[in-house]
C-alpha atoms as a PDB file:
ATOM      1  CA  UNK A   1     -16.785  21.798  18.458  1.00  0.00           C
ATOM      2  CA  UNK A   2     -17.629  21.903  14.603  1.00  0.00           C
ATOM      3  CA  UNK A   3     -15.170  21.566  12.355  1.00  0.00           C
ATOM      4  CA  UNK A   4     -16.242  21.651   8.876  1.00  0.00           C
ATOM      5  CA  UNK A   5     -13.138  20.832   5.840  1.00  0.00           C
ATOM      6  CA  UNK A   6     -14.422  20.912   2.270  1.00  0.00           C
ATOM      7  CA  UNK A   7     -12.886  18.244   0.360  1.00  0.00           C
ATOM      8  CA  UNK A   8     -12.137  18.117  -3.251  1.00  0.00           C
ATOM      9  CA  UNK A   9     -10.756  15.015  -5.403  1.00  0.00           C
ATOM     10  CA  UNK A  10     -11.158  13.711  -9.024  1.00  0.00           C
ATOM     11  CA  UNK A  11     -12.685  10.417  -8.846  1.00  0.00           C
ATOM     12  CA  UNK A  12     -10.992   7.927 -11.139  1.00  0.00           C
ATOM     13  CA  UNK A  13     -13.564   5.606 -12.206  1.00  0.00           C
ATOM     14  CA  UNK A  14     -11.999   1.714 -12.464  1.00  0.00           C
ATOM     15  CA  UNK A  15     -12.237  -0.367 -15.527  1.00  0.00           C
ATOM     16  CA  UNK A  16     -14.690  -2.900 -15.078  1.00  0.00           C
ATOM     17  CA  UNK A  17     -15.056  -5.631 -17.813  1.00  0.00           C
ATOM     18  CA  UNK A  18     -18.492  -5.295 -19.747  1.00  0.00           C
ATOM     19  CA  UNK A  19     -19.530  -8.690 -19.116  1.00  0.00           C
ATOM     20  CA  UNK A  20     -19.424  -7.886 -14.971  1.00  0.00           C
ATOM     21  CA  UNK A  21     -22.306  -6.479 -13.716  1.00  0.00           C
ATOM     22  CA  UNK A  22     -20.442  -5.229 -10.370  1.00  0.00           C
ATOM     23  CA  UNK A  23     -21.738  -2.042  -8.167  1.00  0.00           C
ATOM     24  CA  UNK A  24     -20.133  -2.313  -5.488  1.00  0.00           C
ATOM     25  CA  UNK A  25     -16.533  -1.924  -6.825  1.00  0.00           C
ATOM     26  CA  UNK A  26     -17.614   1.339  -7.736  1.00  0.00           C
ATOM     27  CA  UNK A  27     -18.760   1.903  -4.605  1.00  0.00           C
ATOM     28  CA  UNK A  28     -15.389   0.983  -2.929  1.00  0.00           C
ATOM     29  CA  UNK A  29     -13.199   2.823  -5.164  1.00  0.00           C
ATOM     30  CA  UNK A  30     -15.047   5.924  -4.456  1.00  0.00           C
ATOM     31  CA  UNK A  31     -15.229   5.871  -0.741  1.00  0.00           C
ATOM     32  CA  UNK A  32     -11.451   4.608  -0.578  1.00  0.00           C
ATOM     33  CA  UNK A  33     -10.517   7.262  -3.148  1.00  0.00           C
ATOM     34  CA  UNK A  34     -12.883   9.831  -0.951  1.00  0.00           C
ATOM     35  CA  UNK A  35     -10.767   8.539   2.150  1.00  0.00           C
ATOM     36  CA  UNK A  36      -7.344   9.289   0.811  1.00  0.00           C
ATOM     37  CA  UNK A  37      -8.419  12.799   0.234  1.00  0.00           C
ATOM     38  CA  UNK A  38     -10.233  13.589   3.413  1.00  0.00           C
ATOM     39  CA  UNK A  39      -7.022  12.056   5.379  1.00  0.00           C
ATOM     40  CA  UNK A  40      -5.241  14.864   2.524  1.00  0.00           C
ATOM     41  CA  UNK A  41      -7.141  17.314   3.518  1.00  0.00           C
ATOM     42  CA  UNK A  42      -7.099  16.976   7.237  1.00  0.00           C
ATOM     43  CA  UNK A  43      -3.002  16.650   6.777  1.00  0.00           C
ATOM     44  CA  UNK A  44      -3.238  20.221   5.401  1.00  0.00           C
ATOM     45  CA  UNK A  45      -5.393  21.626   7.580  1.00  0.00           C
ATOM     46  CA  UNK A  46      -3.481  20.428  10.811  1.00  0.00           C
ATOM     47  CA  UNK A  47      -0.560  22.134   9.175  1.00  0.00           C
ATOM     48  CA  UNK A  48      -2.346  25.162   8.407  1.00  0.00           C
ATOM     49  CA  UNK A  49      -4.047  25.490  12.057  1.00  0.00           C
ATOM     50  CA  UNK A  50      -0.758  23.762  13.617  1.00  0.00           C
ATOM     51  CA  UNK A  51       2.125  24.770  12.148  1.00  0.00           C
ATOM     52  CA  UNK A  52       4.502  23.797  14.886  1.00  0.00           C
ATOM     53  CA  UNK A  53       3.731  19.327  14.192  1.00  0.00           C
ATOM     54  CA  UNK A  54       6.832  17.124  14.448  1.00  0.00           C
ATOM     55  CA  UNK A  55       7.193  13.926  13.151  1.00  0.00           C
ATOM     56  CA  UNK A  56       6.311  12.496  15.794  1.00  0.00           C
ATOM     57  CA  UNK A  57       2.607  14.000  16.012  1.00  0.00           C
ATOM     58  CA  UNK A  58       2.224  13.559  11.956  1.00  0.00           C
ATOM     59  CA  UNK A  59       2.841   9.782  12.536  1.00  0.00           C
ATOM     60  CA  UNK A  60       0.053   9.312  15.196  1.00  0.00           C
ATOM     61  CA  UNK A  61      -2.286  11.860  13.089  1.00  0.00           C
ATOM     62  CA  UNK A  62      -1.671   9.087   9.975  1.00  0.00           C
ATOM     63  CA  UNK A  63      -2.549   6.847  12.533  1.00  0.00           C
ATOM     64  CA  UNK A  64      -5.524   7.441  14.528  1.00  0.00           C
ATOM     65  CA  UNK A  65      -7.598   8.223  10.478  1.00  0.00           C
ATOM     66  CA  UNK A  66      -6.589   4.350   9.438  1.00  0.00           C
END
């Protein structure tokens, strides 16, 4: 099965001082900032396709995207 979710987020670029000549922070802070919203966006989408989720099953969703 194929599930596709779009996912939508305003990346918040970090401050880096001008004297650092650093990519890959960038690069983190994107992907980690990309990872909070797909985990977002999979949280409303289980509730949209699942509306029936306890606590219980929202705990072990949180879980099994860390």
């Amino acid at each position: 099965m194929k599930v596709c979710i779009p996912i939508e987020f305003k990346y918040i670029e970090p401050k880096i001082p001008e004297d650092v000549i650093d990519n890959t922070t960038l690069l983190i802070s994107f992907v980690l900032q990309a990872r909070s919203a797909f985990i977002s966006a999979m949280d409303v989408w289980y509730d949209r396709n699942y509306p029936l989720k306890d606590a219980e099953t929202k705990t072990q969703l949180g879980l099994n995207f860390e």
